[in-house]
C-alpha atoms as a PDB file:
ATOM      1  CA  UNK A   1    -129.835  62.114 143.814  1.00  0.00           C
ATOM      2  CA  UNK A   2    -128.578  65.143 141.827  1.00  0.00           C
ATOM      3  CA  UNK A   3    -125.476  66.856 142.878  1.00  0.00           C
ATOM      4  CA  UNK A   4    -124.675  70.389 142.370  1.00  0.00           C
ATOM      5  CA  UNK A   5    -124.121  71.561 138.820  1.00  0.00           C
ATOM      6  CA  UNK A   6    -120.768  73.187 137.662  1.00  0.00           C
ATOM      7  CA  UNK A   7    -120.076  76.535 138.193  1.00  0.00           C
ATOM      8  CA  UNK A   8    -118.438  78.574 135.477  1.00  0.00           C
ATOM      9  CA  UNK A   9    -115.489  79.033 137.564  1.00  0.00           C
ATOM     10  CA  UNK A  10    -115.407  74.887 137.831  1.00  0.00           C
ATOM     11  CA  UNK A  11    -115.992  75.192 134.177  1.00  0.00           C
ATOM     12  CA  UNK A  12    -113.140  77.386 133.388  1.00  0.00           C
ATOM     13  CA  UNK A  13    -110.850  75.447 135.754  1.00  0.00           C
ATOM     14  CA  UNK A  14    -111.648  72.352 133.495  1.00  0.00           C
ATOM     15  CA  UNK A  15    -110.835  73.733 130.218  1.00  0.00           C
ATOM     16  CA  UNK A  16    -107.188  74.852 131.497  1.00  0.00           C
ATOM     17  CA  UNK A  17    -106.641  71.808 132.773  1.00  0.00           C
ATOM     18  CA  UNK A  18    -107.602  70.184 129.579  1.00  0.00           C
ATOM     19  CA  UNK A  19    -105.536  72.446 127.563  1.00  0.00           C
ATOM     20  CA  UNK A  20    -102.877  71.560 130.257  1.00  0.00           C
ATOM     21  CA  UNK A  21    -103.387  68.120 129.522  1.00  0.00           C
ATOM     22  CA  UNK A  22    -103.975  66.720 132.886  1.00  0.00           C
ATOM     23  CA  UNK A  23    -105.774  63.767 133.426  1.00  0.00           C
ATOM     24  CA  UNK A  24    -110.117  63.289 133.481  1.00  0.00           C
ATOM     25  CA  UNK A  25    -109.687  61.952 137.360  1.00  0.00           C
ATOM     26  CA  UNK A  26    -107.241  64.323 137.625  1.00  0.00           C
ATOM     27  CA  UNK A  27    -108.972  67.075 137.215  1.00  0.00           C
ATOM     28  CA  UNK A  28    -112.296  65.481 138.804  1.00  0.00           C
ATOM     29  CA  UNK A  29    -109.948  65.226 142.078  1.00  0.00           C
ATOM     30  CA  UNK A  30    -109.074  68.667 141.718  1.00  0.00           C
ATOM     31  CA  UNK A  31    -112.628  69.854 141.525  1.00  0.00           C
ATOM     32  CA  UNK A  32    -114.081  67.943 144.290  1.00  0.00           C
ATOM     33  CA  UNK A  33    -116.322  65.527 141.982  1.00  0.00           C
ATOM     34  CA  UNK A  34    -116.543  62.508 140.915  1.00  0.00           C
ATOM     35  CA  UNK A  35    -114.739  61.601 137.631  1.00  0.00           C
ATOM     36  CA  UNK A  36    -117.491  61.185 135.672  1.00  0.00           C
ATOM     37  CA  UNK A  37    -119.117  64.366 136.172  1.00  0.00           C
ATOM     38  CA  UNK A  38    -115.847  65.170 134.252  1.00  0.00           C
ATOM     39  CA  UNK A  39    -116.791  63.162 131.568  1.00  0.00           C
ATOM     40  CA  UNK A  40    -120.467  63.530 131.031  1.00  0.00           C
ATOM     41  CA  UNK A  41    -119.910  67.673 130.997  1.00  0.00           C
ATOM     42  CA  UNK A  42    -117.067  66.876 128.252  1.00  0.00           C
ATOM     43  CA  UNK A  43    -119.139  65.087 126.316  1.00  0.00           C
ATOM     44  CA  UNK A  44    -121.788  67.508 125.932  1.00  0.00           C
ATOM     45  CA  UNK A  45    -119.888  70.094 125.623  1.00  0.00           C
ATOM     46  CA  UNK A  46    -116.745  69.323 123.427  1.00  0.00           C
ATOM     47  CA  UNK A  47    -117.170  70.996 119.612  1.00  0.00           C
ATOM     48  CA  UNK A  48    -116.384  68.942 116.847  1.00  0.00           C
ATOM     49  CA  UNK A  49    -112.826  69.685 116.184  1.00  0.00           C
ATOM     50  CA  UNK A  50    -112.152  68.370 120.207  1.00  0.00           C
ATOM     51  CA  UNK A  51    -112.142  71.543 121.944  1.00  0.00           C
ATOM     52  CA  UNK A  52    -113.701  72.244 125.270  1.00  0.00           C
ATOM     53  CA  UNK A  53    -115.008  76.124 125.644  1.00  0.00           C
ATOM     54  CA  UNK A  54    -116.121  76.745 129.518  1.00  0.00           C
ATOM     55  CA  UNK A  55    -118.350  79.958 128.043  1.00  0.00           C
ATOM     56  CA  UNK A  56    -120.081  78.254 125.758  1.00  0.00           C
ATOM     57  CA  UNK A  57    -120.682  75.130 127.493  1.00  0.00           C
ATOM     58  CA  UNK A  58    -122.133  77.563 130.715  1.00  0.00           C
ATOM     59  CA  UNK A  59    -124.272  78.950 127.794  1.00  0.00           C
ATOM     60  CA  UNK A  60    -125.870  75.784 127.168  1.00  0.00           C
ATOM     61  CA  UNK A  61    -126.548  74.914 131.090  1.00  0.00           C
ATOM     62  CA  UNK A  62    -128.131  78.105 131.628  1.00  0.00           C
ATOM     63  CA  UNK A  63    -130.527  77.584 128.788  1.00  0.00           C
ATOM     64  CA  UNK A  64    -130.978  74.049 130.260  1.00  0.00           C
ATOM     65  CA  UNK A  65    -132.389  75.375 133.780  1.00  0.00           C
ATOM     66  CA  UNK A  66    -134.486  77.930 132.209  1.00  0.00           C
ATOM     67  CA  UNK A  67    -136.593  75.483 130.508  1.00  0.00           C
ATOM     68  CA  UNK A  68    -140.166  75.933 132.489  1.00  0.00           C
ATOM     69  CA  UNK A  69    -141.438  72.956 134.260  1.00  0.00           C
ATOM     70  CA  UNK A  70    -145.032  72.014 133.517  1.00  0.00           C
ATOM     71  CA  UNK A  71    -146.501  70.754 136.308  1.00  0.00           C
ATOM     72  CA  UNK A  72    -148.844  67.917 136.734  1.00  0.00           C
ATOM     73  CA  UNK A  73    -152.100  69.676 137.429  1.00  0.00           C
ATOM     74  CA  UNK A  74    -151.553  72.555 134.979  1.00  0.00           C
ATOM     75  CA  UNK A  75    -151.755  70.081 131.627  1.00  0.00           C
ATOM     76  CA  UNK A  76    -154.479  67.659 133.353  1.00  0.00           C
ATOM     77  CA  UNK A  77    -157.914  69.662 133.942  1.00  0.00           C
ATOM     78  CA  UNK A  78    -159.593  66.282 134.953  1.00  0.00           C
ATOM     79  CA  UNK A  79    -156.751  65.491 137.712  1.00  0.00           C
ATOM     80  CA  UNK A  80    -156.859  69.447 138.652  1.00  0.00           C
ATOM     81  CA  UNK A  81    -160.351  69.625 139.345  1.00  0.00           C
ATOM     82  CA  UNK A  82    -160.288  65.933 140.897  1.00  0.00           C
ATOM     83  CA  UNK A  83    -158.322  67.097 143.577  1.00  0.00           C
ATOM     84  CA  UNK A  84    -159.174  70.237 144.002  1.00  0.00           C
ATOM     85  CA  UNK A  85    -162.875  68.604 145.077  1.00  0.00           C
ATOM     86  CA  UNK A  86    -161.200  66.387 147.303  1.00  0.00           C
ATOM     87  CA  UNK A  87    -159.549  69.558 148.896  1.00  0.00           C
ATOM     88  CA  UNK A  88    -162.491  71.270 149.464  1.00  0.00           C
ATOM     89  CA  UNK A  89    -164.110  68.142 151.025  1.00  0.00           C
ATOM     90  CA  UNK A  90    -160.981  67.499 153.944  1.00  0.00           C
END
């Protein structure tokens, strides 16, 4: 199961505590989540020289959710009009 995703404001929190150099569970504790939700957003989100920018890396997640989902029956006409029949028949 999925938890919530960061907020900017969780984000923002994270890179002063960072630059305060406080502690990944730290931090995590601070926040309410689990350490390695710490982690994993650090990850994808440090630059290469190390540093950890909460606007940018909110960038990136928005363009992450905005990707549009492509459903099932949408790229299978077969499996659209397969149950679309069955549909009509119940």
């Amino acid at each position: 199961m999925r938890g919530q995703p960061l907020t900017l404001y969780e984000r923002e929190k994270i890179e002063l505590f960072i630059r305060g150099k406080w502690s990944l569970r730290k931090i995590a504790k601070n926040l309410h989540r689990d350490h390695s939700v710490i982690v994993r957003e650090l990850s994808r989100n440090t630059d290469r020289s190390g540093i950890y920018r909460a606007a940018s890396a909110q960038l990136k997640a928005d363009k992450r959710h905005r990707r549009p989902y492509r459903k099932k029956l949408d790229l299978d006409e077969d499996l659209r009009n397969y149950v679309v029949s069955k549909l009509m028949i119940g």
